[in-house]
Protein backbone atom coordinates (compact mmCIF):
# COMPACT_ATOMS: atom_id res chain seq x y z
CA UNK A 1 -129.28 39.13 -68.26
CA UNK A 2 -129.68 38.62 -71.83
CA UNK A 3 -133.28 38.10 -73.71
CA UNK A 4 -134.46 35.29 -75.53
CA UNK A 5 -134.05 37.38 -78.89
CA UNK A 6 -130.34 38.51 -77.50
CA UNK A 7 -129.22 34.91 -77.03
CA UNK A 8 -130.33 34.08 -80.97
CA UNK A 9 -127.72 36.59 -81.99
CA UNK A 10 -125.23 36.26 -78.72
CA UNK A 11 -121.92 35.19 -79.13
CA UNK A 12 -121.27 31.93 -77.52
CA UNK A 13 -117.71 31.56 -76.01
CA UNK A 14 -115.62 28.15 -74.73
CA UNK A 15 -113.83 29.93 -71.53
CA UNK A 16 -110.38 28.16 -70.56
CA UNK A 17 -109.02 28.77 -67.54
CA UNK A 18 -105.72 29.27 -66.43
CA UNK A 19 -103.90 27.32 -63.29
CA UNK A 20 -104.92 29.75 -60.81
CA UNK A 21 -107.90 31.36 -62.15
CA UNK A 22 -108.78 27.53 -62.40
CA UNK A 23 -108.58 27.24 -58.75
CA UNK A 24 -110.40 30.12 -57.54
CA UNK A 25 -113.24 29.34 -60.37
CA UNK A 26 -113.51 25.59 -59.01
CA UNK A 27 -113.83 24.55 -62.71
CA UNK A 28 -111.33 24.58 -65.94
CA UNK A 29 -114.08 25.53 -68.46
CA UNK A 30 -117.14 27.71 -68.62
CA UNK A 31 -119.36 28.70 -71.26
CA UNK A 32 -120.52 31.94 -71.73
CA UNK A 33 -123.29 33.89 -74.16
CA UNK A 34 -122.20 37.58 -74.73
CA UNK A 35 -123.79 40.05 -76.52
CA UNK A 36 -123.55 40.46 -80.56
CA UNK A 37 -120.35 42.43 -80.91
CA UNK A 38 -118.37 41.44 -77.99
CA UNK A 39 -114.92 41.68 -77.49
CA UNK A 40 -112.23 40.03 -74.93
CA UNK A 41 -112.91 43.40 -72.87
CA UNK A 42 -116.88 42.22 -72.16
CA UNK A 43 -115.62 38.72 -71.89
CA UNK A 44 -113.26 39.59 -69.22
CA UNK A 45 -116.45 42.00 -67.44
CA UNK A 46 -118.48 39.85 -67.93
CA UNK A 47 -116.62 36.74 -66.36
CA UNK A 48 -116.16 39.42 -63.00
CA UNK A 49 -120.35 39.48 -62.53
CA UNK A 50 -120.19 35.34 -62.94
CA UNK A 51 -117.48 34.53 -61.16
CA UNK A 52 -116.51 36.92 -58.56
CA UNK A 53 -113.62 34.99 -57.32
CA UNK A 54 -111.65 35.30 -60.60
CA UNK A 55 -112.38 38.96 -61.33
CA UNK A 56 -108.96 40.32 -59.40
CA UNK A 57 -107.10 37.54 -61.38
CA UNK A 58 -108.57 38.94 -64.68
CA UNK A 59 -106.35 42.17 -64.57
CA UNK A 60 -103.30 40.02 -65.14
CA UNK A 61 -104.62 37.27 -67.23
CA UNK A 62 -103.42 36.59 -71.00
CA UNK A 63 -106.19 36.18 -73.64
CA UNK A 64 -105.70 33.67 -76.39
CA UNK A 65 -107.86 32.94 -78.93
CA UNK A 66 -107.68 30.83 -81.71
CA UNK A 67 -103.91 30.20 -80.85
CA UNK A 68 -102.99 33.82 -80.85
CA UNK A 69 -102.68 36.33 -78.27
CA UNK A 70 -105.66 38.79 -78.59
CA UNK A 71 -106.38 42.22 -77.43
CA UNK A 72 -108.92 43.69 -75.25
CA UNK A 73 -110.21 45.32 -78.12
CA UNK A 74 -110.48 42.22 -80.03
CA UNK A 75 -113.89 41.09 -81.28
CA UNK A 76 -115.41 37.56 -80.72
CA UNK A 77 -116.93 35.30 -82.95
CA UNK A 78 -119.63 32.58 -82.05
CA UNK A 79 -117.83 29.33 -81.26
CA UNK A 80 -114.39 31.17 -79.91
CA UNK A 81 -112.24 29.52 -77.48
CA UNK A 82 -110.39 32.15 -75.30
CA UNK A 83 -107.55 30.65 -73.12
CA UNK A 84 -107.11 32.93 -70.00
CA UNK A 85 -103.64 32.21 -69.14
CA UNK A 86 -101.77 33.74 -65.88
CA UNK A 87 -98.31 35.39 -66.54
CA UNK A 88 -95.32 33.65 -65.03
CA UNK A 89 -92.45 35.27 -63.09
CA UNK A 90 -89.38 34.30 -63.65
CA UNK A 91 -85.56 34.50 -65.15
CA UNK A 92 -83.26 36.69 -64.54
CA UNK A 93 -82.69 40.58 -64.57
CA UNK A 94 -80.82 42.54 -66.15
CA UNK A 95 -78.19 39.91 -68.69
CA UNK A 96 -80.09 40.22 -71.89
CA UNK A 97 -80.37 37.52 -74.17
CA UNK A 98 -78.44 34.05 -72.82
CA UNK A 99 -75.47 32.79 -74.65
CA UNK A 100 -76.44 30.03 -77.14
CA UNK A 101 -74.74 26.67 -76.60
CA UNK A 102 -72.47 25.49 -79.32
CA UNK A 103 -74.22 22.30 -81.96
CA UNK A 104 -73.45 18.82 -80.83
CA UNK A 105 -69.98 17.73 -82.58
């Protein structure tokens, strides 16, 4: 748990949540205060103690933040947004890049 003194300097973090993650979470958004210095590893470790039916789902999950993928190892800022996003299956093995349709004549 984080002190009074910690949460002046903690890094406050806008939590999206995936489809599934979503689901399991029964909520798209939380909030969380992390420690000064945190990165999208003690995000992730710290969303496991909150929510303990998302942690499995966290292995897999995609962090974005600010628009970009990020890292594990990539450091927070007060304010951040982190979209957890869950990987889709899908297309097909093994034929490389499709063939591009010809322009509209």
């Amino acid at each position: 748990m984080l002190s009074g003194a910690t949460l002046r300097r903690a890094v406050h973090v806008q939590v999206r949540l995936g489809a599934g993650l979503a689901t399991a979470a029964g909520t798209r958004r939380l909030s969380v205060a992390l420690p000064e210095g945190a990165t999208v590893e003690t995000l992730l470790d710290r969303l496991g103690e909150l929510e303990p039916g998302i942690a499995a789902g966290l292995t897999s999950a995609l962090p974005v933040v600010r628009g970009t993928h990020a890292a594990h190892e990539h450091a927070l800022s007060d304010g951040d947004e982190v979209a957890l996003l869950i990987p889709v299956a899908g297309g097909t093995a093994g034929h490389g890049q499709p063939e591009r349709r010809q322009p509209w004549q």
